[in-house]
Structure formats: C-alpha cells, structure tokens
ModelCIF file with pLDDT and N, C-alpha, C, O atoms, coordinates in Angstrom:
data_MODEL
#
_entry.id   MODEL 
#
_entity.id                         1 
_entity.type                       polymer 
_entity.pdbx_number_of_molecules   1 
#
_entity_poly.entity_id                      1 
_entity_poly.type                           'polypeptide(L)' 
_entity_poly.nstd_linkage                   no 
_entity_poly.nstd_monomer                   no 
_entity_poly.pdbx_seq_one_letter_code       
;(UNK)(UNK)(UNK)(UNK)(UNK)(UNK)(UNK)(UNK)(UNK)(UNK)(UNK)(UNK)(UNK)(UNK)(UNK)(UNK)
(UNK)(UNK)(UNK)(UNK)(UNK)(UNK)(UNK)(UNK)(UNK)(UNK)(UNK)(UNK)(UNK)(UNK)(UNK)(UNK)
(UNK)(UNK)(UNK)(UNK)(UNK)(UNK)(UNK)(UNK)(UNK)(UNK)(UNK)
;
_entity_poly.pdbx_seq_one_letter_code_can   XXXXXXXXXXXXXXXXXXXXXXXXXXXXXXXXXXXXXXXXXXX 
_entity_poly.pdbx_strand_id                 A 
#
loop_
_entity_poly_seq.entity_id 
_entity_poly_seq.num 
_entity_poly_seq.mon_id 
_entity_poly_seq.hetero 
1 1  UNK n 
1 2  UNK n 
1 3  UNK n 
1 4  UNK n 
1 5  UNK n 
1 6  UNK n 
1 7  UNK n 
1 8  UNK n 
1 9  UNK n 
1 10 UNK n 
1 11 UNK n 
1 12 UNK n 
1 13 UNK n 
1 14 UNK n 
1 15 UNK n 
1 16 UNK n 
1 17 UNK n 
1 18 UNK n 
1 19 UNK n 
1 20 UNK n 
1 21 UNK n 
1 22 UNK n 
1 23 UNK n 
1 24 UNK n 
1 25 UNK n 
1 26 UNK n 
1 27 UNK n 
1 28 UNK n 
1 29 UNK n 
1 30 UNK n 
1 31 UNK n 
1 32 UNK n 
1 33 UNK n 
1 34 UNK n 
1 35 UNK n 
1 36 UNK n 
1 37 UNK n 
1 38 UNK n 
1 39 UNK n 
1 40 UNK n 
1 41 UNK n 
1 42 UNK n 
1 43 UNK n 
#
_struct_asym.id          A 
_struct_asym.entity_id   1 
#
loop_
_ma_qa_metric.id 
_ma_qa_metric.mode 
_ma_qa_metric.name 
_ma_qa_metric.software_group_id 
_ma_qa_metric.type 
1 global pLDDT . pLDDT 
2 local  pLDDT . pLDDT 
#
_ma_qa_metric_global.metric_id      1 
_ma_qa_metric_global.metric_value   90.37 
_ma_qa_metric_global.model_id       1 
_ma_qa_metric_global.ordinal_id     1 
#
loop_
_ma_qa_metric_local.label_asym_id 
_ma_qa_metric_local.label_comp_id 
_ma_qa_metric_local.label_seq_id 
_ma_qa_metric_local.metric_id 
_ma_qa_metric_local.metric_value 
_ma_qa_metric_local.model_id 
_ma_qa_metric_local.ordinal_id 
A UNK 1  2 90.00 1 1  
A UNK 2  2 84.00 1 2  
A UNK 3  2 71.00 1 3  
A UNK 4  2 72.00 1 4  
A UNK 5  2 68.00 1 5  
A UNK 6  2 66.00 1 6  
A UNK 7  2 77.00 1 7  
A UNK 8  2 88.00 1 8  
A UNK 9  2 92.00 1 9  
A UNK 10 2 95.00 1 10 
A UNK 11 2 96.00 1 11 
A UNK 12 2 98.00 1 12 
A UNK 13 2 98.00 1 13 
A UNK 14 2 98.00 1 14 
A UNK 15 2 98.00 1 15 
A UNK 16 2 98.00 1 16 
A UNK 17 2 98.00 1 17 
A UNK 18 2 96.00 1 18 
A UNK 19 2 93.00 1 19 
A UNK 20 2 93.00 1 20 
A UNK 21 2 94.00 1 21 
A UNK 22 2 94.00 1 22 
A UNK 23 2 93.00 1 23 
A UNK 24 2 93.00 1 24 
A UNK 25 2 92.00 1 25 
A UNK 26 2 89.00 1 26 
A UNK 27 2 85.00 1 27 
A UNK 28 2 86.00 1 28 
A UNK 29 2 90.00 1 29 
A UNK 30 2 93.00 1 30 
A UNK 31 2 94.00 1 31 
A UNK 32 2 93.00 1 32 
A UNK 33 2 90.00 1 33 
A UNK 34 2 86.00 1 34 
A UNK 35 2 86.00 1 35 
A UNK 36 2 89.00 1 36 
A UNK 37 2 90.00 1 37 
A UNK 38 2 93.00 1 38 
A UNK 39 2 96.00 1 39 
A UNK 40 2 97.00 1 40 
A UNK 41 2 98.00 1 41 
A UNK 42 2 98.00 1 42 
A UNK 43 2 98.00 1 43 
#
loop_
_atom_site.group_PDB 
_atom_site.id 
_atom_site.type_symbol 
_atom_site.label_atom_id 
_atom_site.label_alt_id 
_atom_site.label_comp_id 
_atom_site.label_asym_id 
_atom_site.label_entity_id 
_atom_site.label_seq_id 
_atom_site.pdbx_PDB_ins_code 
_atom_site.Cartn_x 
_atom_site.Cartn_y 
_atom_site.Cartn_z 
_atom_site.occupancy 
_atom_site.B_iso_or_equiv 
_atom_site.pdbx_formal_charge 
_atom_site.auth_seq_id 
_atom_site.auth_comp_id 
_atom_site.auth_asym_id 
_atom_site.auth_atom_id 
_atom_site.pdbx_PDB_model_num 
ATOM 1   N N  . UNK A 1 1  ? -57.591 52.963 81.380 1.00 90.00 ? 1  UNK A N  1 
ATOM 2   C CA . UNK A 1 1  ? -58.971 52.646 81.711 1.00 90.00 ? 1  UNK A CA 1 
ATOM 3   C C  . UNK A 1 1  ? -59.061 52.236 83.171 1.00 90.00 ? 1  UNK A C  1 
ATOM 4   O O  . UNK A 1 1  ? -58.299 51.381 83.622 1.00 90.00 ? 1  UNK A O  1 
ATOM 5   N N  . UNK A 1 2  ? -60.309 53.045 84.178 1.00 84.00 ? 2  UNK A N  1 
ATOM 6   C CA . UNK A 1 2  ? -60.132 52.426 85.493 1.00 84.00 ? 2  UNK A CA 1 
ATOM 7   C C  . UNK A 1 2  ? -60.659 51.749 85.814 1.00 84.00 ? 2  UNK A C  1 
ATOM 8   O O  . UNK A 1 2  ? -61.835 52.078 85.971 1.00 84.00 ? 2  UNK A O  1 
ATOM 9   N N  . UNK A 1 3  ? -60.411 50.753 86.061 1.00 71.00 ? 3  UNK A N  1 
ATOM 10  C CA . UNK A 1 3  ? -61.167 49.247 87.023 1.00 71.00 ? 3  UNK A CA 1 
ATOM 11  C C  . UNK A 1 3  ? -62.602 49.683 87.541 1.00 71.00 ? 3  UNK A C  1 
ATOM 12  O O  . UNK A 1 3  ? -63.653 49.067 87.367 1.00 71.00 ? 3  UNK A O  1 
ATOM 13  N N  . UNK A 1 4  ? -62.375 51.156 88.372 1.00 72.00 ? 4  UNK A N  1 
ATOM 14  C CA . UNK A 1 4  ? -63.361 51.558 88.732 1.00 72.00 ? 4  UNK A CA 1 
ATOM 15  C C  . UNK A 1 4  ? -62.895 52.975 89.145 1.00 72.00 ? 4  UNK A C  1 
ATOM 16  O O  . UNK A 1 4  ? -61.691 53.222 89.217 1.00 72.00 ? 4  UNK A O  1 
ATOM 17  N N  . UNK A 1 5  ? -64.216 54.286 89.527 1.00 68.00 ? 5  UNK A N  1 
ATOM 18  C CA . UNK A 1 5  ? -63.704 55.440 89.202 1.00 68.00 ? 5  UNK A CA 1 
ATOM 19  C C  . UNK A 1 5  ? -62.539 55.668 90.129 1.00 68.00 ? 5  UNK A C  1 
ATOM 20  O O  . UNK A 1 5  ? -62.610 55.235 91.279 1.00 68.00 ? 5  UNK A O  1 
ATOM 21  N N  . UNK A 1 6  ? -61.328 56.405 89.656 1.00 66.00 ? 6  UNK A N  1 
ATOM 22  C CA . UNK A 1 6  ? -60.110 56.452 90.482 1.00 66.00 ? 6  UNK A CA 1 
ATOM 23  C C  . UNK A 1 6  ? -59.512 56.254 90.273 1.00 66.00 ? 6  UNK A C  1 
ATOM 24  O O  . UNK A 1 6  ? -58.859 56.739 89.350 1.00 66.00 ? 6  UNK A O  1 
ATOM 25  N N  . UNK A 1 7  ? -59.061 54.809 91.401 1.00 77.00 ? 7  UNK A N  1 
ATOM 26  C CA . UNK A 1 7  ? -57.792 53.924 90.846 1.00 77.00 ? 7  UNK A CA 1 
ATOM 27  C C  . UNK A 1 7  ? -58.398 52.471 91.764 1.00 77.00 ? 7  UNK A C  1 
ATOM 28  O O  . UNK A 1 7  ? -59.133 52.457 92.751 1.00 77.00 ? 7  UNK A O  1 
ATOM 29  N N  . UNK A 1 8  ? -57.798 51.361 91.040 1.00 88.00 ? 8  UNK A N  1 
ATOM 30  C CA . UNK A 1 8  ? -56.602 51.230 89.852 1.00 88.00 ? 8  UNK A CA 1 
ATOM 31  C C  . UNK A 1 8  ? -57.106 51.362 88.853 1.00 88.00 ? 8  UNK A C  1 
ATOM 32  O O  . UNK A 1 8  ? -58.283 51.690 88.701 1.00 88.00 ? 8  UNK A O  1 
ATOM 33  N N  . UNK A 1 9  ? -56.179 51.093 87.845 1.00 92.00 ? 9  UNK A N  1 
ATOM 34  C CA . UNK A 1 9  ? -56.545 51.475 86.727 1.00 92.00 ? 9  UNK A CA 1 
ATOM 35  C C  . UNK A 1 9  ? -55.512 51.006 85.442 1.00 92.00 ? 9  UNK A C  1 
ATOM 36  O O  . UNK A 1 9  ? -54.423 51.556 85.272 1.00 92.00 ? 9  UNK A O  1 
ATOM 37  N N  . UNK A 1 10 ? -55.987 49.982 84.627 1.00 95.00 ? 10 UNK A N  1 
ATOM 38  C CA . UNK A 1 10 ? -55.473 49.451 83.494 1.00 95.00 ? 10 UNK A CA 1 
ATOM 39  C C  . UNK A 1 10 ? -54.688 50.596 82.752 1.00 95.00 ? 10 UNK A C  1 
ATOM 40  O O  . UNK A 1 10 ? -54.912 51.805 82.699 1.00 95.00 ? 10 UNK A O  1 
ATOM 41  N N  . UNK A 1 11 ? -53.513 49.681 82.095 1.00 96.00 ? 11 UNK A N  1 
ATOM 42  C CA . UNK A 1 11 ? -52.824 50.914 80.886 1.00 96.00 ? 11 UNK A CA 1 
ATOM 43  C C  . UNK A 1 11 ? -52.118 50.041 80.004 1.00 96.00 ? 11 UNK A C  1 
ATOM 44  O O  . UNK A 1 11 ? -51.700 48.910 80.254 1.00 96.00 ? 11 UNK A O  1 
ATOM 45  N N  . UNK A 1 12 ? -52.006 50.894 78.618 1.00 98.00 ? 12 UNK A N  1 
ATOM 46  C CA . UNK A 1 12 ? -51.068 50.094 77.805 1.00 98.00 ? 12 UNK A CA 1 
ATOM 47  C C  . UNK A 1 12 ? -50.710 51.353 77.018 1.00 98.00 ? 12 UNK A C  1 
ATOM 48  O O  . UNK A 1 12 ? -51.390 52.379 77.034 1.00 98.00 ? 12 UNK A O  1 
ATOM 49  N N  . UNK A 1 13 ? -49.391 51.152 76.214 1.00 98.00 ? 13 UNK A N  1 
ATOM 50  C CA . UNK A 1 13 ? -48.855 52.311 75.436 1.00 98.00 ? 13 UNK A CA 1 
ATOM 51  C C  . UNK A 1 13 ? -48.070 51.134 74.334 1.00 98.00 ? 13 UNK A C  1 
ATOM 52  O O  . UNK A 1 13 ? -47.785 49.964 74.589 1.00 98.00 ? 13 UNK A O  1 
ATOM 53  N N  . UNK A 1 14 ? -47.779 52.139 72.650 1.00 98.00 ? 14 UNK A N  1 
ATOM 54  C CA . UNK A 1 14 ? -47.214 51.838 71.935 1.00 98.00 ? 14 UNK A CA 1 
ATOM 55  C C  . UNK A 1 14 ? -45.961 52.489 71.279 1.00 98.00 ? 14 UNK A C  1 
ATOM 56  O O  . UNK A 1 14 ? -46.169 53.650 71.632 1.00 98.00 ? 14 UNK A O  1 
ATOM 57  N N  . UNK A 1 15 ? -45.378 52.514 70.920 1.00 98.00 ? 15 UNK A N  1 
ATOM 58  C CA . UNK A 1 15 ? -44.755 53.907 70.385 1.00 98.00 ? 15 UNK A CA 1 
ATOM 59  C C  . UNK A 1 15 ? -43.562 53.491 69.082 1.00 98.00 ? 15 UNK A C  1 
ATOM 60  O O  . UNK A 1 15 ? -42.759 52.561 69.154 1.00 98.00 ? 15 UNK A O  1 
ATOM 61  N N  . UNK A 1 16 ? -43.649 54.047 68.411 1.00 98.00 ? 16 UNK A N  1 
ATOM 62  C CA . UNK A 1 16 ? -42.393 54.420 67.156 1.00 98.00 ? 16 UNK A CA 1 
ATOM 63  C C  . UNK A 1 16 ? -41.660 55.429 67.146 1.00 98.00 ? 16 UNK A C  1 
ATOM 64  O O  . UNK A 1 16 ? -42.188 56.476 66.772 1.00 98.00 ? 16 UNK A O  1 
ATOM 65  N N  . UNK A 1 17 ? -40.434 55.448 67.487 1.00 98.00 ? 17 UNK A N  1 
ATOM 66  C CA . UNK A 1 17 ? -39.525 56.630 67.344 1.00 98.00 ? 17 UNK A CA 1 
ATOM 67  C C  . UNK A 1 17 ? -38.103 56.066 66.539 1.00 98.00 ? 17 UNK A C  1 
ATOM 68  O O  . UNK A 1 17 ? -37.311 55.201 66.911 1.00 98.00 ? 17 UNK A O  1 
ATOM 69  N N  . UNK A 1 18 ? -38.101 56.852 65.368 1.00 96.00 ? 18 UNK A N  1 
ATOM 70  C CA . UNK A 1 18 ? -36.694 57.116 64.310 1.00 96.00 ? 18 UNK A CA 1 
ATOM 71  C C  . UNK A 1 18 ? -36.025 57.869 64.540 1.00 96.00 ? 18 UNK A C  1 
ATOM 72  O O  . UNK A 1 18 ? -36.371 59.050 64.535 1.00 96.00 ? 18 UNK A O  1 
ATOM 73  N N  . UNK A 1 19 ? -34.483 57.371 64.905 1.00 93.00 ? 19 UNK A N  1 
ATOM 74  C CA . UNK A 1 19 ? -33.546 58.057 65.341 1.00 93.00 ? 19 UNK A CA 1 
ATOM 75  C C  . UNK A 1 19 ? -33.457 58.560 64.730 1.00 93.00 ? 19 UNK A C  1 
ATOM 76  O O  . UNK A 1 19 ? -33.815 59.691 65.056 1.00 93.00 ? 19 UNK A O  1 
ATOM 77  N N  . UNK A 1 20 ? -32.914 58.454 63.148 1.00 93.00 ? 20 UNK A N  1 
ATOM 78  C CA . UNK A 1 20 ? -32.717 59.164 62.454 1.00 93.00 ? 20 UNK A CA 1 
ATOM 79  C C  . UNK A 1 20 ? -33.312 59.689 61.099 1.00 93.00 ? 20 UNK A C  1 
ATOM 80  O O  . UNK A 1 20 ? -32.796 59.761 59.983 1.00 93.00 ? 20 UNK A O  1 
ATOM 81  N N  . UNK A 1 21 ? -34.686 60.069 61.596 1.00 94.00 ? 21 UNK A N  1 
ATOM 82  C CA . UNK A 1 21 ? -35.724 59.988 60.732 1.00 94.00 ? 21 UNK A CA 1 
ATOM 83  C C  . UNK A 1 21 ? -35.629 61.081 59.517 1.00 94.00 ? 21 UNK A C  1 
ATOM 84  O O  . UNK A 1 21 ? -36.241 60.934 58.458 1.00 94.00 ? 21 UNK A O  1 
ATOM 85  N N  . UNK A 1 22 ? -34.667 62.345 59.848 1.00 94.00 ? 22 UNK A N  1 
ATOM 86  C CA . UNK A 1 22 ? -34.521 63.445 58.837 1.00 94.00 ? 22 UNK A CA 1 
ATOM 87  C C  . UNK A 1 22 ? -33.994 63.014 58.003 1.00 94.00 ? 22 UNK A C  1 
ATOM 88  O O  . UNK A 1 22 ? -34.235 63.631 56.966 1.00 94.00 ? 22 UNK A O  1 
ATOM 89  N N  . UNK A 1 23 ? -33.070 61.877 57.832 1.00 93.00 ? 23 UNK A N  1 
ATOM 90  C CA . UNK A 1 23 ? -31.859 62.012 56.617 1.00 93.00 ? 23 UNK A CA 1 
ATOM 91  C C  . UNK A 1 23 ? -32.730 61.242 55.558 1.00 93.00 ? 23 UNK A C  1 
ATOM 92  O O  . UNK A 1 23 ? -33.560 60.405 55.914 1.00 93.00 ? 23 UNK A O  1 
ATOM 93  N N  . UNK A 1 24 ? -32.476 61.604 54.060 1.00 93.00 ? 24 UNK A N  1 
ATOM 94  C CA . UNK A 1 24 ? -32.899 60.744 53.067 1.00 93.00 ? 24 UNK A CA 1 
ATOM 95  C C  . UNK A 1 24 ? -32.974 59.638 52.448 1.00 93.00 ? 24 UNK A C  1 
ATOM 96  O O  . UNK A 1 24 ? -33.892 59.160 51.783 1.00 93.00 ? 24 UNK A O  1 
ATOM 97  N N  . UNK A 1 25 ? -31.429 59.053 52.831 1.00 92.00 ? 25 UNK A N  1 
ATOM 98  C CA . UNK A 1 25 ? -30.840 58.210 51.886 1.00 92.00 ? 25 UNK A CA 1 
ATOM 99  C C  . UNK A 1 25 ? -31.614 57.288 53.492 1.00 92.00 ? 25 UNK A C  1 
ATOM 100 O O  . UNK A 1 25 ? -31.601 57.549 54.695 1.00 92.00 ? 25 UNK A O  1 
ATOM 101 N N  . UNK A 1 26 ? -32.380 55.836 52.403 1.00 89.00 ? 26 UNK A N  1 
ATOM 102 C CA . UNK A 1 26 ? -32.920 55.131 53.358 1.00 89.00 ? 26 UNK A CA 1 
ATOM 103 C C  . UNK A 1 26 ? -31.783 54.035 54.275 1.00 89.00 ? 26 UNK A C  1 
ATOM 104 O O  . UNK A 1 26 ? -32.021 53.293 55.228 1.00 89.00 ? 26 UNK A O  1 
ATOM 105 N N  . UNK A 1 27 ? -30.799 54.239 53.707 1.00 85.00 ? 27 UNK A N  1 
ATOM 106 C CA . UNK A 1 27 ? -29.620 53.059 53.963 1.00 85.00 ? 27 UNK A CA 1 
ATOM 107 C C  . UNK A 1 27 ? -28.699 53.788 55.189 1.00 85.00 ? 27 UNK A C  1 
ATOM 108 O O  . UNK A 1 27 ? -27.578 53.386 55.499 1.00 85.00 ? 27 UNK A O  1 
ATOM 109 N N  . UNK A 1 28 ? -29.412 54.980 55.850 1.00 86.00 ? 28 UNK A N  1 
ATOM 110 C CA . UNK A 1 28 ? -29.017 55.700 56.602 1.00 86.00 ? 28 UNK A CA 1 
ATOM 111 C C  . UNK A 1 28 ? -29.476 56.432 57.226 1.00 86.00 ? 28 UNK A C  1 
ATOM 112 O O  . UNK A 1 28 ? -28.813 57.015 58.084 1.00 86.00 ? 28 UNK A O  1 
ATOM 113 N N  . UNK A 1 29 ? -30.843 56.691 57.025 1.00 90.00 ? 29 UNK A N  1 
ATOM 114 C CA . UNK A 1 29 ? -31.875 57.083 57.665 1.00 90.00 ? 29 UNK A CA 1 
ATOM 115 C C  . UNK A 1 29 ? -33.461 57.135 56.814 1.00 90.00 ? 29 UNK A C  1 
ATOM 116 O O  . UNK A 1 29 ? -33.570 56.764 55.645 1.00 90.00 ? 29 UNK A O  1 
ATOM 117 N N  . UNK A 1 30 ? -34.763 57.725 57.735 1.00 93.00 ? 30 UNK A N  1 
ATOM 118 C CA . UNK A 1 30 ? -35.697 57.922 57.471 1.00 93.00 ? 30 UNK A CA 1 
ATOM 119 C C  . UNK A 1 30 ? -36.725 57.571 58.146 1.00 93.00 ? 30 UNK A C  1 
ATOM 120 O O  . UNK A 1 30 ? -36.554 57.859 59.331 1.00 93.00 ? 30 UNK A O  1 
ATOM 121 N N  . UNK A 1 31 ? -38.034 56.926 57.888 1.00 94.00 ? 31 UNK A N  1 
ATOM 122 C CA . UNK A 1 31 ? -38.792 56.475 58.952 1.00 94.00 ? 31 UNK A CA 1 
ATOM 123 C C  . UNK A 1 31 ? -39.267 55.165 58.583 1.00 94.00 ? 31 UNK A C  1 
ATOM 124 O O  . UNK A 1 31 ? -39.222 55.116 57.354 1.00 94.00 ? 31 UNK A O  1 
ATOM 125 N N  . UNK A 1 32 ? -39.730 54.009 59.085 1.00 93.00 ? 32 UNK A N  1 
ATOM 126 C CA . UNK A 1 32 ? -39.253 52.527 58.864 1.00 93.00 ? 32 UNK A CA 1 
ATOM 127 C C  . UNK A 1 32 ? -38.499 52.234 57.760 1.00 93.00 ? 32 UNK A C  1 
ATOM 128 O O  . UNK A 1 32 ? -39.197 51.801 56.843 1.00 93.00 ? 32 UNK A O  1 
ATOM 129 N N  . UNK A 1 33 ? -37.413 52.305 57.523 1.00 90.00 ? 33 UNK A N  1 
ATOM 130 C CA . UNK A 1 33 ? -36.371 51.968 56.893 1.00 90.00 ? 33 UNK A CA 1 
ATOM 131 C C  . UNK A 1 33 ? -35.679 51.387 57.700 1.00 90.00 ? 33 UNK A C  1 
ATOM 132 O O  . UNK A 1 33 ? -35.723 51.605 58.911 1.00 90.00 ? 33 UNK A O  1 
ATOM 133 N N  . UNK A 1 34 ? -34.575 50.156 56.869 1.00 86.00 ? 34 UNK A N  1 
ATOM 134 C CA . UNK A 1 34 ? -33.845 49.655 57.560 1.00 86.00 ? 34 UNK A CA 1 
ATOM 135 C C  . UNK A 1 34 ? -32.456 50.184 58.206 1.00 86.00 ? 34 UNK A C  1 
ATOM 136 O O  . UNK A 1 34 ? -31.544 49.639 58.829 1.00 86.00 ? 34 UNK A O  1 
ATOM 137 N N  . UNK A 1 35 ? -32.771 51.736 57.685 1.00 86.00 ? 35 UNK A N  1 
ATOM 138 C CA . UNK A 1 35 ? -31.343 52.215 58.445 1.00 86.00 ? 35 UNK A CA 1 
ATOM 139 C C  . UNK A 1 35 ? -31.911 53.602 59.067 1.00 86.00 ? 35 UNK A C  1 
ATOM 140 O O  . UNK A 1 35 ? -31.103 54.486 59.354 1.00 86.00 ? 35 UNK A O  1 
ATOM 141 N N  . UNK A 1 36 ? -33.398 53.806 59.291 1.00 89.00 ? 36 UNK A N  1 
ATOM 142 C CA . UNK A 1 36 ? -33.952 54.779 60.502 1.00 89.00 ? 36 UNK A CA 1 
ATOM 143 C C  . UNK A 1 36 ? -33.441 54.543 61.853 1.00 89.00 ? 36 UNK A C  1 
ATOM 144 O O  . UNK A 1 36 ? -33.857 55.250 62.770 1.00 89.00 ? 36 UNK A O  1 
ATOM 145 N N  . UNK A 1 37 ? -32.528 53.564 62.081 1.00 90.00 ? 37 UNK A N  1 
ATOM 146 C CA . UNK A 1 37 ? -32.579 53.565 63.719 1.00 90.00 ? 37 UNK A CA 1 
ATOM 147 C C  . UNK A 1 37 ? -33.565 53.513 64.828 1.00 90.00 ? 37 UNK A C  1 
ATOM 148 O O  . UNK A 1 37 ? -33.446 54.003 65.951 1.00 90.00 ? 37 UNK A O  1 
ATOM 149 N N  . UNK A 1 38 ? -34.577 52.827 64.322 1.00 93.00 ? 38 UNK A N  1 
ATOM 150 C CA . UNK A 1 38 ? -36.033 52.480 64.578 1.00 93.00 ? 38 UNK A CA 1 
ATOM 151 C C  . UNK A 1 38 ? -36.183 52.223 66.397 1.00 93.00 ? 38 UNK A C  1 
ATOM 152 O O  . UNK A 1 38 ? -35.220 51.738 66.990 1.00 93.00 ? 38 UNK A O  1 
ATOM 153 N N  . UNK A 1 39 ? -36.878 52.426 66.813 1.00 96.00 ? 39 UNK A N  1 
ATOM 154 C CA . UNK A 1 39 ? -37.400 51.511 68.347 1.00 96.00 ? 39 UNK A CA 1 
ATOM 155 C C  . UNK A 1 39 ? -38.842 51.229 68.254 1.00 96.00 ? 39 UNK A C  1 
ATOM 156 O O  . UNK A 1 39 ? -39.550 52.221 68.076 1.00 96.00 ? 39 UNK A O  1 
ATOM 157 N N  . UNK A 1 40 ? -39.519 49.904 68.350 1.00 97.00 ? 40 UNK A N  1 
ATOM 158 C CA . UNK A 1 40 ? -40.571 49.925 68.818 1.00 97.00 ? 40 UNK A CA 1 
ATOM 159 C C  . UNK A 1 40 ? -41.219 49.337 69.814 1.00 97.00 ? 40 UNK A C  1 
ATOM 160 O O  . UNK A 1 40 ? -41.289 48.115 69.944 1.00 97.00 ? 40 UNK A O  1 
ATOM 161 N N  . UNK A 1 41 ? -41.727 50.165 70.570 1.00 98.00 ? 41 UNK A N  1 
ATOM 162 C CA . UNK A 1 41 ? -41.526 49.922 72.545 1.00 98.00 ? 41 UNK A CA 1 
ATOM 163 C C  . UNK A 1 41 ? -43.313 49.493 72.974 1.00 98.00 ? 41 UNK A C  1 
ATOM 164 O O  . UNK A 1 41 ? -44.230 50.211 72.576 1.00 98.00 ? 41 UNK A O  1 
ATOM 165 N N  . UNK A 1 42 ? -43.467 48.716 73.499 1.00 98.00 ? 42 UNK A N  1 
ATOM 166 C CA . UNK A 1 42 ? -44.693 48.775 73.842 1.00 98.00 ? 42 UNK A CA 1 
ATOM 167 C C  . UNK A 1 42 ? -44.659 48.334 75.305 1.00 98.00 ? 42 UNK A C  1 
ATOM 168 O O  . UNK A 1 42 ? -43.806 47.667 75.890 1.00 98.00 ? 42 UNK A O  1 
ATOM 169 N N  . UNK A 1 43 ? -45.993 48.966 75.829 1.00 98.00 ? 43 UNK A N  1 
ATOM 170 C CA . UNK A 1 43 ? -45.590 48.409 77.581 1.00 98.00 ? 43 UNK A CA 1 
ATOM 171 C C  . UNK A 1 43 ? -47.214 48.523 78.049 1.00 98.00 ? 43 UNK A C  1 
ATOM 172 O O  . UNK A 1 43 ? -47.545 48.247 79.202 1.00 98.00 ? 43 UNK A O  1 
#
C-alpha cells in the first residue's frame, strides 16, 4: 500500500511452505503436521 501515489510505500507478507508436504504418513510428512517440515515466515 503507498503512503502516497509511487513511493514509499507500506508492505507486509505471510507465507506457509511444507517441506515435505507430498509424503503421507503425518509423522513424516504432509501439510501442518508435526513432521511436514513446516516454515512460517512473515515479514
């Protein structure tokens, strides 16, 4: 969002990424599971 038209200009981001989001067994992968290999990054 810009302060005003142009720059500067406010930002924020969130994100979820599973390392190992394909595998089934949750004890070793998937997506929020405790063994997805999870990151959650915000900035």
């Amino acid at each position: 969002q810009s302060v005003k038209k142009g720059n500067p200009y406010l930002a924020a981001s969130v994100s979820y990424v599973a390392k190992e989001a394909q595998k089934g067994n949750p004890n070793e992968g998937g997506i929020m599971t405790d063994g997805g290999g999870g990151s959650f990054t915000a900035q």
